[in-house]
PDB file of N, CA and C in Angstrom:
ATOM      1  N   UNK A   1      34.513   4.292-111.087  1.00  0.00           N
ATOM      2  CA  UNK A   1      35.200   4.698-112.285  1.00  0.00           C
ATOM      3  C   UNK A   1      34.153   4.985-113.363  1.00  0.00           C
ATOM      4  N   UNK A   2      34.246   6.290-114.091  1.00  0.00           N
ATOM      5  CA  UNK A   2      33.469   6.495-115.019  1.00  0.00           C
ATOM      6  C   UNK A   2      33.841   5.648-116.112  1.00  0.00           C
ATOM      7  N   UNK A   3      32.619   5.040-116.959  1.00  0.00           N
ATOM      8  CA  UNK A   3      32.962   4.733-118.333  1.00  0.00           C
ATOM      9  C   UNK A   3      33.212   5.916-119.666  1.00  0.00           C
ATOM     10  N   UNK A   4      33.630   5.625-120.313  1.00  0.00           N
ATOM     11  CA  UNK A   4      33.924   7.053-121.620  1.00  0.00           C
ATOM     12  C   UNK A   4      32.479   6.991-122.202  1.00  0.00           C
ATOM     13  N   UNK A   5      31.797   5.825-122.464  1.00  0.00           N
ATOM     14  CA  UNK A   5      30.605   6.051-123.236  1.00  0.00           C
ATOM     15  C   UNK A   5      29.140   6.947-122.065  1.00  0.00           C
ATOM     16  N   UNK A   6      29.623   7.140-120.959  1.00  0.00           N
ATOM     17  CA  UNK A   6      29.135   8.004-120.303  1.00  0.00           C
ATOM     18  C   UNK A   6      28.958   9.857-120.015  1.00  0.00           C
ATOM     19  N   UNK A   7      30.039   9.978-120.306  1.00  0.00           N
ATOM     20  CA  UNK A   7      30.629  11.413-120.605  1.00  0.00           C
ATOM     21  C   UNK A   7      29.869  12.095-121.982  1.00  0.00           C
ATOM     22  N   UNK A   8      29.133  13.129-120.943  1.00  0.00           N
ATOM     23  CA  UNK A   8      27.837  13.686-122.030  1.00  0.00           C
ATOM     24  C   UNK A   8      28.168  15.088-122.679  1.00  0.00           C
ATOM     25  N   UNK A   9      29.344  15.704-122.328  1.00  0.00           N
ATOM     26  CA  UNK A   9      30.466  16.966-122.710  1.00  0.00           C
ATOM     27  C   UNK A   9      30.956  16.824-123.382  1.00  0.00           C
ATOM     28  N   UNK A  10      31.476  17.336-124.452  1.00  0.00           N
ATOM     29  CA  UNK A  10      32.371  17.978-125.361  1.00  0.00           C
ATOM     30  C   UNK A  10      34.146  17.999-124.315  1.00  0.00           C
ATOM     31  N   UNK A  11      33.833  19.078-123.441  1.00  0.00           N
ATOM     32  CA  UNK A  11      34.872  19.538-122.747  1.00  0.00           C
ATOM     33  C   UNK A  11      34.789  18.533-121.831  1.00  0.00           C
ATOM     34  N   UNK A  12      35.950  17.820-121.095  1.00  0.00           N
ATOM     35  CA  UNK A  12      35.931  17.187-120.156  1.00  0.00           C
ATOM     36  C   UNK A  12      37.270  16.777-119.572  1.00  0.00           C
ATOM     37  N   UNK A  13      37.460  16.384-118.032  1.00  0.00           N
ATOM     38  CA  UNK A  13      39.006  16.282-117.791  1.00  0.00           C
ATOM     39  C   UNK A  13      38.537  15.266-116.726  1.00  0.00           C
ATOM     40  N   UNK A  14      40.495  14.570-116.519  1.00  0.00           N
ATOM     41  CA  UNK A  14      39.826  14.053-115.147  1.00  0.00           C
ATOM     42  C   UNK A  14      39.857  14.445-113.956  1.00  0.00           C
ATOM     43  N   UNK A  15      38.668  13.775-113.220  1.00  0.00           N
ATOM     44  CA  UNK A  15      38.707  14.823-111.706  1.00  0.00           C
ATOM     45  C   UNK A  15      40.149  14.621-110.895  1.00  0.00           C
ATOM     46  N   UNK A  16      40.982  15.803-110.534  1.00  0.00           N
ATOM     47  CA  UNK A  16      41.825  16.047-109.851  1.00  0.00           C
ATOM     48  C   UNK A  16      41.345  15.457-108.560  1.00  0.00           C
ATOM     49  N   UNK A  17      42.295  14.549-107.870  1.00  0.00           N
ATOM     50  CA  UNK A  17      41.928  13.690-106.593  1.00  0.00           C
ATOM     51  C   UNK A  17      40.931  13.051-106.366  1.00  0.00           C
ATOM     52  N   UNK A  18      40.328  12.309-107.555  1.00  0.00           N
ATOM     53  CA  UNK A  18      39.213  11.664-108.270  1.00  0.00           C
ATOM     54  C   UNK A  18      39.133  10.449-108.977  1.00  0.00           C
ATOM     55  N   UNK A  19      39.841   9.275-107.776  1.00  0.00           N
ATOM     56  CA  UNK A  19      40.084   8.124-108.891  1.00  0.00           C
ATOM     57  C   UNK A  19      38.857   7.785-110.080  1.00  0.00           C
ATOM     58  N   UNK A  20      39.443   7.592-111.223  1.00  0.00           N
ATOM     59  CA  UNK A  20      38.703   7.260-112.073  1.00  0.00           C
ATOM     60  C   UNK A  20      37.584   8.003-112.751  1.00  0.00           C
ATOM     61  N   UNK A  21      36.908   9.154-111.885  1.00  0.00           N
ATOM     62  CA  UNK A  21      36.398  10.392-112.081  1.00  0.00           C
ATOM     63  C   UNK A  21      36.338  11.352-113.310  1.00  0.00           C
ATOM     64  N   UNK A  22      35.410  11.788-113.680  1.00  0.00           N
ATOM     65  CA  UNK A  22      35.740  12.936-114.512  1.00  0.00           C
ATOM     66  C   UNK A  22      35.031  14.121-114.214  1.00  0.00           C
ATOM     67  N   UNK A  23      35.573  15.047-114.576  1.00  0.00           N
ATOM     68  CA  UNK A  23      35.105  16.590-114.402  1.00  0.00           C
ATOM     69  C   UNK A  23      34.299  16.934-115.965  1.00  0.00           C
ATOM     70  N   UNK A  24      32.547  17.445-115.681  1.00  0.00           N
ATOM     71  CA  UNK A  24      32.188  17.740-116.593  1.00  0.00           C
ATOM     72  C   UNK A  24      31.178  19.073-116.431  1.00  0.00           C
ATOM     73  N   UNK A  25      30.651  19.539-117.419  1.00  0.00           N
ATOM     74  CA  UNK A  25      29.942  20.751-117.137  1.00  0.00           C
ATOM     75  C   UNK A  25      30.530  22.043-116.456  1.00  0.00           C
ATOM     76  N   UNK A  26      29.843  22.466-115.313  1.00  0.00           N
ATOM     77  CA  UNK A  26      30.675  23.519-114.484  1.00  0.00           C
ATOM     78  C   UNK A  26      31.759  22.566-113.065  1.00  0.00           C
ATOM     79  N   UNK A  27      31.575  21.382-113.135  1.00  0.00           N
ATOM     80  CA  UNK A  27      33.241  21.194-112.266  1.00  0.00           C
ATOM     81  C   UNK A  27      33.704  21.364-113.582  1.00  0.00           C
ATOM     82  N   UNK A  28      34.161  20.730-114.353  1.00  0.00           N
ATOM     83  CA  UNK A  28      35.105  21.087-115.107  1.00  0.00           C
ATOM     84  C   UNK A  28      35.522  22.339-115.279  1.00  0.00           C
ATOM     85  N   UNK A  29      34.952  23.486-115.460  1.00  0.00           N
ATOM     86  CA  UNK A  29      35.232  25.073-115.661  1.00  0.00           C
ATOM     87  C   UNK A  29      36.077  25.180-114.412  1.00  0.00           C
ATOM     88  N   UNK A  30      35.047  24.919-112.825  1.00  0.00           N
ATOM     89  CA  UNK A  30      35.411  25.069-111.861  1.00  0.00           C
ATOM     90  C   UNK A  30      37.056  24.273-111.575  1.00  0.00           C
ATOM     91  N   UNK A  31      37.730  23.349-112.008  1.00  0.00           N
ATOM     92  CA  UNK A  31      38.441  22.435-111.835  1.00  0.00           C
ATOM     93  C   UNK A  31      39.712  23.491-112.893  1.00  0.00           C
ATOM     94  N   UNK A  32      39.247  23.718-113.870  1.00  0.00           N
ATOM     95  CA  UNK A  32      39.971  24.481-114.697  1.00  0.00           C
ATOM     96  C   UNK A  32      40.473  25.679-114.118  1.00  0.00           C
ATOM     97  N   UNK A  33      40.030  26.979-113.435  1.00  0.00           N
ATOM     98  CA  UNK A  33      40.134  27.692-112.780  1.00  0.00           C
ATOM     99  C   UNK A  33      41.089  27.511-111.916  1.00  0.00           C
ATOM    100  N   UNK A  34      40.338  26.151-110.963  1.00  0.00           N
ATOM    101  CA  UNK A  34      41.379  26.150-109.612  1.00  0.00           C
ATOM    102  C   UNK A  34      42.992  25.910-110.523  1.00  0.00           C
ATOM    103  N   UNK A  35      43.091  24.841-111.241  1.00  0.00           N
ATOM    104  CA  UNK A  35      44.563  24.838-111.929  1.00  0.00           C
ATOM    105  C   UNK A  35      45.062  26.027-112.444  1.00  0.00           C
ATOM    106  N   UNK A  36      44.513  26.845-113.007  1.00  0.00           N
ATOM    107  CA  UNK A  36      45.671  28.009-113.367  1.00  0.00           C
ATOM    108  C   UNK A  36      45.376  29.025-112.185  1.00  0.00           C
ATOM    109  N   UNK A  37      44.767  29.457-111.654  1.00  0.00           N
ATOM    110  CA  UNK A  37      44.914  30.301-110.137  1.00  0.00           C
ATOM    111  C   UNK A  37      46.330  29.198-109.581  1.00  0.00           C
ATOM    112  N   UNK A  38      46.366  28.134-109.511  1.00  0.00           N
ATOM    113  CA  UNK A  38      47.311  27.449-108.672  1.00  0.00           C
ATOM    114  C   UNK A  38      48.509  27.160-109.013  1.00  0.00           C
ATOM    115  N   UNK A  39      48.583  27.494-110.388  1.00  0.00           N
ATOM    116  CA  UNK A  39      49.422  27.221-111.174  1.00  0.00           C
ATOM    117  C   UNK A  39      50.681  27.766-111.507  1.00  0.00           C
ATOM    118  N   UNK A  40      52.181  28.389-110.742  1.00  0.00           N
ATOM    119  CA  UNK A  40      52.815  29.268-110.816  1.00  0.00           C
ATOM    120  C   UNK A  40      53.475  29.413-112.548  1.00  0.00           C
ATOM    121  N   UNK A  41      53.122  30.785-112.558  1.00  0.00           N
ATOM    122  CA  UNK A  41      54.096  31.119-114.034  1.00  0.00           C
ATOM    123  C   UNK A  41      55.133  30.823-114.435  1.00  0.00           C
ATOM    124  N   UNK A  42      55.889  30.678-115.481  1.00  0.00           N
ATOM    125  CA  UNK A  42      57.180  29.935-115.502  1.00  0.00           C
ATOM    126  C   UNK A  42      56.943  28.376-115.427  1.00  0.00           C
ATOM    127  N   UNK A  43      56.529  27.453-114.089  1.00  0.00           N
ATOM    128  CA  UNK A  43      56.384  26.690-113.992  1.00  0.00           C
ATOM    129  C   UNK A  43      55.735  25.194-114.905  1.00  0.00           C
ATOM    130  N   UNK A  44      55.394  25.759-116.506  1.00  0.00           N
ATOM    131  CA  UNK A  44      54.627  24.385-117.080  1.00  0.00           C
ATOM    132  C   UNK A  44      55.692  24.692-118.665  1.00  0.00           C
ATOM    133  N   UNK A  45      56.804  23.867-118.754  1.00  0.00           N
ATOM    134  CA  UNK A  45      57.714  24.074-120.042  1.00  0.00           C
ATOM    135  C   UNK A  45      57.360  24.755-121.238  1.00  0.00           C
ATOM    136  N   UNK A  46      56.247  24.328-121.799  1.00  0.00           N
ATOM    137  CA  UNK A  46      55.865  24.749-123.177  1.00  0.00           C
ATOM    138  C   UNK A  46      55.041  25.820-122.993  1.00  0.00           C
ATOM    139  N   UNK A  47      54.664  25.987-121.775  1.00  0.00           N
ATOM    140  CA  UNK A  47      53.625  27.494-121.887  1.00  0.00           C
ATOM    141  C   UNK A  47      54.096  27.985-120.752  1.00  0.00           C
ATOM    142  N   UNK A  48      55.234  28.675-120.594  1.00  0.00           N
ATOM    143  CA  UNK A  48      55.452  29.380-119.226  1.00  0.00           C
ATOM    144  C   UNK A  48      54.869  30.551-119.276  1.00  0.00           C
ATOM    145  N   UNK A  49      53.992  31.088-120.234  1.00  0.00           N
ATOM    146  CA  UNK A  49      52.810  32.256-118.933  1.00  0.00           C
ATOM    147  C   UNK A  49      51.815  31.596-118.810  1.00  0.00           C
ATOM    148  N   UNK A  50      51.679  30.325-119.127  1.00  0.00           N
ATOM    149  CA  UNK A  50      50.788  29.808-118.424  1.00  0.00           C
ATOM    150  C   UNK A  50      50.646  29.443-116.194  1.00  0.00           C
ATOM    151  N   UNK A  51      49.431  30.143-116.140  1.00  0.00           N
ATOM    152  CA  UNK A  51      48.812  30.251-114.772  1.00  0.00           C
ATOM    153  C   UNK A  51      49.008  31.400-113.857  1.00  0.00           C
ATOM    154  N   UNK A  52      49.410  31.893-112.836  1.00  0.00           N
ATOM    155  CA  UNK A  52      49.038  33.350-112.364  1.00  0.00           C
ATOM    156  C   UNK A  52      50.156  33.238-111.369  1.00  0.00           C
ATOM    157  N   UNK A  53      50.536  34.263-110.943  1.00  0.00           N
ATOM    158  CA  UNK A  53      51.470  34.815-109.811  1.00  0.00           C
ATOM    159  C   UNK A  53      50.582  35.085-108.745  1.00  0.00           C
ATOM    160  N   UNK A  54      49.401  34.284-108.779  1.00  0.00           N
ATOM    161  CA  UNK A  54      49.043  34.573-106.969  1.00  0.00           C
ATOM    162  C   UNK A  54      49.646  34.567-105.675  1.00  0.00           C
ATOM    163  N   UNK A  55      50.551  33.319-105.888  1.00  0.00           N
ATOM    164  CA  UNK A  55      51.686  33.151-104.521  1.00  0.00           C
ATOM    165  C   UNK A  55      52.421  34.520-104.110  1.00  0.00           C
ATOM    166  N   UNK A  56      52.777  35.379-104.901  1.00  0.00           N
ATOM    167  CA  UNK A  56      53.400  36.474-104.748  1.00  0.00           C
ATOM    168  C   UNK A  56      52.770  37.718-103.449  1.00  0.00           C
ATOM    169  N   UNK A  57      51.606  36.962-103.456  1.00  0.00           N
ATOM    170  CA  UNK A  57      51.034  38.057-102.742  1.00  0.00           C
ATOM    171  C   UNK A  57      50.194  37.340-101.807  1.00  0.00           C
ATOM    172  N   UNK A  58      50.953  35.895-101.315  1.00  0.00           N
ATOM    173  CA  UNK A  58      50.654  35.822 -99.855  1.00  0.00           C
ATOM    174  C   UNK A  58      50.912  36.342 -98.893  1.00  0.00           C
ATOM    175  N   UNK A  59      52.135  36.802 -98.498  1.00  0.00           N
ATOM    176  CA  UNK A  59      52.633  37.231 -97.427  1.00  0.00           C
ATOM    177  C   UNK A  59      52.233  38.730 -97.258  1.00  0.00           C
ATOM    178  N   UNK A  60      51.726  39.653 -98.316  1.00  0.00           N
ATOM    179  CA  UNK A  60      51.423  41.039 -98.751  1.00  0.00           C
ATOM    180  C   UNK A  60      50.160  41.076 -96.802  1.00  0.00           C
ATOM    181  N   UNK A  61      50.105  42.774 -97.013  1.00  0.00           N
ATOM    182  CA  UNK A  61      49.198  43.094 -95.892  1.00  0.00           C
ATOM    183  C   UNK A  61      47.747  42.469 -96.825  1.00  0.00           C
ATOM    184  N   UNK A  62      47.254  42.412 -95.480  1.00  0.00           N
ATOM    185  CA  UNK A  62      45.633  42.168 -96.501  1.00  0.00           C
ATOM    186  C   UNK A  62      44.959  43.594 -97.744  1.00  0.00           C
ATOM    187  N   UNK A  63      45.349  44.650 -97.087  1.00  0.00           N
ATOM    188  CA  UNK A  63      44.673  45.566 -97.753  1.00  0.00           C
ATOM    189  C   UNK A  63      45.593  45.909 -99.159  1.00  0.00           C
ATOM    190  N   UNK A  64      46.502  45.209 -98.914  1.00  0.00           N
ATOM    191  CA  UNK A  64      47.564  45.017-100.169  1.00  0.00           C
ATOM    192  C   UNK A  64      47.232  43.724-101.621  1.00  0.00           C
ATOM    193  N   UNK A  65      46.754  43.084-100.419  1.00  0.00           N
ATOM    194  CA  UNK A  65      47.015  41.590-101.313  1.00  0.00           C
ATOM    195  C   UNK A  65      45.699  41.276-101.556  1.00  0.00           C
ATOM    196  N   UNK A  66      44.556  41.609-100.661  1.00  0.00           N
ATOM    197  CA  UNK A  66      43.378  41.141-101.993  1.00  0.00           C
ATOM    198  C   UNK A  66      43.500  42.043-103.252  1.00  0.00           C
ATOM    199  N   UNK A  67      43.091  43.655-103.919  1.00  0.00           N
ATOM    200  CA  UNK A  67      43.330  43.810-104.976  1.00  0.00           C
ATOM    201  C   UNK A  67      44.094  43.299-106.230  1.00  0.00           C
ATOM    202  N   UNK A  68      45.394  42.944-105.557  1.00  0.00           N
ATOM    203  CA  UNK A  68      46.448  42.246-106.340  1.00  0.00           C
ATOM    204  C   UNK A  68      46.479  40.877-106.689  1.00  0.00           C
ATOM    205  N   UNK A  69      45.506  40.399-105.863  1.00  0.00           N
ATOM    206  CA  UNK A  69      45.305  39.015-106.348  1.00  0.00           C
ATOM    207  C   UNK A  69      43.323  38.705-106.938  1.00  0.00           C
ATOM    208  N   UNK A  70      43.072  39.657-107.007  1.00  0.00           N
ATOM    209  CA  UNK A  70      41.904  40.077-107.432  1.00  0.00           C
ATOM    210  C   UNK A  70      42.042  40.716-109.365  1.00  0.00           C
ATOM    211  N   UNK A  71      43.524  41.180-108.972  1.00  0.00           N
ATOM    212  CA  UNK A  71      43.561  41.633-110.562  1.00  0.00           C
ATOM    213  C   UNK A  71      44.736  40.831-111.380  1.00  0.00           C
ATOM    214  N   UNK A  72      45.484  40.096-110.258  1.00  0.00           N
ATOM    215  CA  UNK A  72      45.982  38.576-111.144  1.00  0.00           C
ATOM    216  C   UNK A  72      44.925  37.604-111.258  1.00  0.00           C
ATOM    217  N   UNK A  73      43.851  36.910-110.629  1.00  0.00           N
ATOM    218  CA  UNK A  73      43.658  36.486-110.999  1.00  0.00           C
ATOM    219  C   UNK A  73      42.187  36.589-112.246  1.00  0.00           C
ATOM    220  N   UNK A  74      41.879  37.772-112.633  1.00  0.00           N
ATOM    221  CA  UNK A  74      41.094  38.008-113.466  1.00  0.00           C
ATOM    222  C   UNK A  74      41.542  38.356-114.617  1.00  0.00           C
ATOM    223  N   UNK A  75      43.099  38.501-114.619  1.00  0.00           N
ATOM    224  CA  UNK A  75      44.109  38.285-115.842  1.00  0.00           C
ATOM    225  C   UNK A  75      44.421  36.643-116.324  1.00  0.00           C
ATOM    226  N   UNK A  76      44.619  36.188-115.565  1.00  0.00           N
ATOM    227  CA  UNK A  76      44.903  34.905-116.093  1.00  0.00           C
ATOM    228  C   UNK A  76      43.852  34.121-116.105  1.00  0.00           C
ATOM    229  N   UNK A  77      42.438  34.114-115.671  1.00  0.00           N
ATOM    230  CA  UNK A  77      41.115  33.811-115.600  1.00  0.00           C
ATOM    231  C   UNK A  77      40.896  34.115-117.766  1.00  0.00           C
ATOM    232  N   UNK A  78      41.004  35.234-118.029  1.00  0.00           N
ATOM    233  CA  UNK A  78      40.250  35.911-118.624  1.00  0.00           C
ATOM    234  C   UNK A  78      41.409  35.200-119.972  1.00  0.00           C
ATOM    235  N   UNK A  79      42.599  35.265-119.697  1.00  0.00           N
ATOM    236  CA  UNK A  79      43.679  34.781-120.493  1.00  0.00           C
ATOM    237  C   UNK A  79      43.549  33.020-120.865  1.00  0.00           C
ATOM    238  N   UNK A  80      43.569  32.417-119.748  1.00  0.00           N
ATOM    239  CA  UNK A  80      43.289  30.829-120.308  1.00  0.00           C
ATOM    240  C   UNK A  80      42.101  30.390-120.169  1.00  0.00           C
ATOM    241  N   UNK A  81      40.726  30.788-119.716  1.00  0.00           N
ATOM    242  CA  UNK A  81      39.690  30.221-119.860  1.00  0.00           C
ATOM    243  C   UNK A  81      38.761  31.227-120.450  1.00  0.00           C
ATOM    244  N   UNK A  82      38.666  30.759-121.490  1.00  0.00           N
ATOM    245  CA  UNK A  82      37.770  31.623-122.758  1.00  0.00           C
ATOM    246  C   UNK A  82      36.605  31.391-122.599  1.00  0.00           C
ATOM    247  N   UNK A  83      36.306  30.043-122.007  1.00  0.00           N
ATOM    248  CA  UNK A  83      34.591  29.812-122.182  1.00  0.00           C
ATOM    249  C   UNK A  83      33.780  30.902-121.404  1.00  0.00           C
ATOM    250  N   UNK A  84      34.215  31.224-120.734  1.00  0.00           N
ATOM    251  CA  UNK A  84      33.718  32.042-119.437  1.00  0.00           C
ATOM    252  C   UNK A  84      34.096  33.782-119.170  1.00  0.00           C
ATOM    253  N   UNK A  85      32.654  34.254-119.003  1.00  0.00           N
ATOM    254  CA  UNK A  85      32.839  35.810-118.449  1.00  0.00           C
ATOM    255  C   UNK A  85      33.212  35.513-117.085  1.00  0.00           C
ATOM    256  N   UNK A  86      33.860  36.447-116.168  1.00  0.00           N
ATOM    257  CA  UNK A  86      34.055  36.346-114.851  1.00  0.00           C
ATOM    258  C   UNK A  86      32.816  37.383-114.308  1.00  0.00           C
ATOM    259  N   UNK A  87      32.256  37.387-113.614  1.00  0.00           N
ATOM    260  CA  UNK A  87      31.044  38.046-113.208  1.00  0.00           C
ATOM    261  C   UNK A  87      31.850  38.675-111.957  1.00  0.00           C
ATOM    262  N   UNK A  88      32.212  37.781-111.021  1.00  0.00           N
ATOM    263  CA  UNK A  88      32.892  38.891-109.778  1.00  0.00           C
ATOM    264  C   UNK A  88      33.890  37.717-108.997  1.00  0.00           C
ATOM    265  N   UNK A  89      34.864  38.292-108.227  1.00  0.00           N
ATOM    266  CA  UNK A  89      36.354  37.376-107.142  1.00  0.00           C
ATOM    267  C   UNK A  89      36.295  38.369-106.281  1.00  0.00           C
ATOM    268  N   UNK A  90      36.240  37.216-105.340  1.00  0.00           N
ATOM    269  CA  UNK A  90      35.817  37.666-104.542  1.00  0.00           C
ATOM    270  C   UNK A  90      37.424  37.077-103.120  1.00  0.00           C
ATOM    271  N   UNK A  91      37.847  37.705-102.291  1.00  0.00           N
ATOM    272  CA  UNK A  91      39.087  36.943-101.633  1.00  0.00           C
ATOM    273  C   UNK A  91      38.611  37.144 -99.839  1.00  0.00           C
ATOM    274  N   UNK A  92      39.309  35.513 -99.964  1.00  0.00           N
ATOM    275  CA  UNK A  92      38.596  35.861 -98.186  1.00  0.00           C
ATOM    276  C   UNK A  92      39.867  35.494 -97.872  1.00  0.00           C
ATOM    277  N   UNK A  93      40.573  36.065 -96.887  1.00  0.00           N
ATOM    278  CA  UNK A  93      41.730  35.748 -95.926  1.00  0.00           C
ATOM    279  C   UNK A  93      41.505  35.851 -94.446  1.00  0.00           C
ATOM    280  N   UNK A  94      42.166  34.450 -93.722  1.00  0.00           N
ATOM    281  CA  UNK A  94      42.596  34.722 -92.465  1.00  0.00           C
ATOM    282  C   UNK A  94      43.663  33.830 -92.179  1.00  0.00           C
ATOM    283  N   UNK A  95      43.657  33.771 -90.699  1.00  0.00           N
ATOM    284  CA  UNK A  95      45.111  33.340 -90.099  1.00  0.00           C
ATOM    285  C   UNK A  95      45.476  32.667 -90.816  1.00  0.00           C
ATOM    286  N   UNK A  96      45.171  31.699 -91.429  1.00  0.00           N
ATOM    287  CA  UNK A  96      45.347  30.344 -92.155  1.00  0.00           C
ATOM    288  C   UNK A  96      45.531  30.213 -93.281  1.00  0.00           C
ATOM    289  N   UNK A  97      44.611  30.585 -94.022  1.00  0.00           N
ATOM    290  CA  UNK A  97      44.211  30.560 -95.636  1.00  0.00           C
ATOM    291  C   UNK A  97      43.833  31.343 -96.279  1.00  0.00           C
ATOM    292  N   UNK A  98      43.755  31.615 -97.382  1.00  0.00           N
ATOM    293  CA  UNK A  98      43.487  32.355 -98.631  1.00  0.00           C
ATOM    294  C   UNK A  98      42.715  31.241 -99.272  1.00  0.00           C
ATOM    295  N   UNK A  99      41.457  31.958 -99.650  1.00  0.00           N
ATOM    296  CA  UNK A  99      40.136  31.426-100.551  1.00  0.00           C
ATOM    297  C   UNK A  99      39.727  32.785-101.196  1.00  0.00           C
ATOM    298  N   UNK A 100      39.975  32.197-102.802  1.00  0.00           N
ATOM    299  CA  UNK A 100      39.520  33.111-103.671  1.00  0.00           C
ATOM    300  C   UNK A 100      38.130  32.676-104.413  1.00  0.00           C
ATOM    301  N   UNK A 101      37.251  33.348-104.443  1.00  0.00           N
ATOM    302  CA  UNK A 101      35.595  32.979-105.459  1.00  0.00           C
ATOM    303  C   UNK A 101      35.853  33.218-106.743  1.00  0.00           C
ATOM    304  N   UNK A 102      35.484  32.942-107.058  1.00  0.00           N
ATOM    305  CA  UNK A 102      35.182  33.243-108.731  1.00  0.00           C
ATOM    306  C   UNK A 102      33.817  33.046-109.106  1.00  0.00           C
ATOM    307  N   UNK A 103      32.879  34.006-109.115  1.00  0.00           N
ATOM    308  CA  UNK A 103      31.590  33.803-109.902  1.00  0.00           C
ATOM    309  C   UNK A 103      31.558  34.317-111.414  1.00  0.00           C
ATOM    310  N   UNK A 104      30.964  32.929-111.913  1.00  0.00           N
ATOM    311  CA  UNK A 104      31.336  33.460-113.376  1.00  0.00           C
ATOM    312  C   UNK A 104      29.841  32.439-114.390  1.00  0.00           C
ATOM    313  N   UNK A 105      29.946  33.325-115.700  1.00  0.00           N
ATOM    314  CA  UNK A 105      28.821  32.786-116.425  1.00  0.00           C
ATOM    315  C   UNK A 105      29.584  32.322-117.879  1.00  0.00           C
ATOM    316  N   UNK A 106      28.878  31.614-118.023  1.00  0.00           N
ATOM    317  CA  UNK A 106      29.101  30.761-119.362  1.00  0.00           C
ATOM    318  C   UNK A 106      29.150  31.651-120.593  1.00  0.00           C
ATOM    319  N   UNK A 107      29.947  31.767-121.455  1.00  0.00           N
ATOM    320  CA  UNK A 107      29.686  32.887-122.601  1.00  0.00           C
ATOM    321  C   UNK A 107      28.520  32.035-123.242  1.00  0.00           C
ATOM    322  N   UNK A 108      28.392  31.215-123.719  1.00  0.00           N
ATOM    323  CA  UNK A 108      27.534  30.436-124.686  1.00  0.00           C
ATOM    324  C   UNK A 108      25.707  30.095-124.507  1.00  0.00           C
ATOM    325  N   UNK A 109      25.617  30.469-122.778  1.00  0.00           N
ATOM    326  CA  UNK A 109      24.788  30.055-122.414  1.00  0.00           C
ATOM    327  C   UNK A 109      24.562  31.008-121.289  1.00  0.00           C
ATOM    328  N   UNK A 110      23.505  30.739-120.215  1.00  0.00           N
ATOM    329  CA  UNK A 110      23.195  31.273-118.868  1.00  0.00           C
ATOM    330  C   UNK A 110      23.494  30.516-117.803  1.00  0.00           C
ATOM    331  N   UNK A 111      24.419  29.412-118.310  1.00  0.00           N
ATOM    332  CA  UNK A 111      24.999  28.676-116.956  1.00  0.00           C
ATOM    333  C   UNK A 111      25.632  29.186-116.163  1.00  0.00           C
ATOM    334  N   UNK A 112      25.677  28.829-114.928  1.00  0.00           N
ATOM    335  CA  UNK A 112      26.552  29.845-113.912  1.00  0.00           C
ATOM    336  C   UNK A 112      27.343  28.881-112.767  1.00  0.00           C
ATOM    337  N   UNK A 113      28.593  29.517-112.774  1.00  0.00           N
ATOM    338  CA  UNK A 113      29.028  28.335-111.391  1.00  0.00           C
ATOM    339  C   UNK A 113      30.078  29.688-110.643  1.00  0.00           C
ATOM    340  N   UNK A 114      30.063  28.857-109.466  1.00  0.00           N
ATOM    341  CA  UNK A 114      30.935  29.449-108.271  1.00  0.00           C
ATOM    342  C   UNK A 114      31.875  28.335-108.269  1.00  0.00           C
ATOM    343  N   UNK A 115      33.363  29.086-108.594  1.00  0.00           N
ATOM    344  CA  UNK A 115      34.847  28.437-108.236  1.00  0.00           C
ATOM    345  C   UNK A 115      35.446  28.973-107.101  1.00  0.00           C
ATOM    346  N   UNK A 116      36.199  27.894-105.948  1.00  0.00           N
ATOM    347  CA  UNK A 116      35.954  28.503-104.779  1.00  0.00           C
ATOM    348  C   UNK A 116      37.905  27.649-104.790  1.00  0.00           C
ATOM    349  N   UNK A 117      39.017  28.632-104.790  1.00  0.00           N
ATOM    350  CA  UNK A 117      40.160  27.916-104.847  1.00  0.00           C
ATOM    351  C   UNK A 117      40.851  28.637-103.852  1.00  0.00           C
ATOM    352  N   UNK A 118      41.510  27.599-102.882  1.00  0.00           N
ATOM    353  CA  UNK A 118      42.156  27.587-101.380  1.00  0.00           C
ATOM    354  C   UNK A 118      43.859  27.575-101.886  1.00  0.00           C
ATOM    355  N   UNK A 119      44.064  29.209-101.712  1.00  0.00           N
ATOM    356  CA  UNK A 119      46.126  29.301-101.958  1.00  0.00           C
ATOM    357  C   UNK A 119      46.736  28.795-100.612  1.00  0.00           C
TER     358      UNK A 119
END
């Protein structure tokens, strides 16, 4: 379990499936990301456009559904997480799963992280 007088961020959350955990630096960005990519629209009371309609375009052909989930999620990327330019998304599909990238840079700085979120 982290202590609070440990936490060296400004921005910080706790780690999702992380007893006691916290998300700081780029997990946190990264952690942020995966929640609104995962996050269906409508779905959170007080901010229902909050998070993206990716689900919509699981079942789509592939040559259908990466663009479309390539340009949802760089809408709602670009819409709730301000800290961050998106540099490039990248979508990998097969039998199984959908994994979307997100390489992206820090507006404030030259930090850089790869968000890697499994629909």
């Amino acid at each position: 379990m982290t202590n609070l007088n440990e936490i060296t961020y400004v921005d910080w959350q706790y780690k999702l499936n992380g007893i006691g955990g916290v998300a700081e630096g780029v997990d946190d960005i990264n952690q942020c990301i995966a929640v609104i990519l995962t996050t269906r629209k409508g779905s959170v009371p007080h901010r229902p456009t909050f998070g993206s309609d990716l689900y919509k375009y699981v079942d789509y052909p592939v040559n259908e559904a990466v663009p479309n989930i390539i340009r949802e999620a760089t809408d709602a990327i670009s819409l709730w997480e301000t800290r961050i330019k998106v540099k490039s998304i990248n979508v990998e599909i097969d039998e199984s799963n959908i994994v979307v990238k997100v390489e992206w840079t820090l507006k404030e700085s030259s930090a850089t992280g790869v968000a890697e979120v499994e629909l």
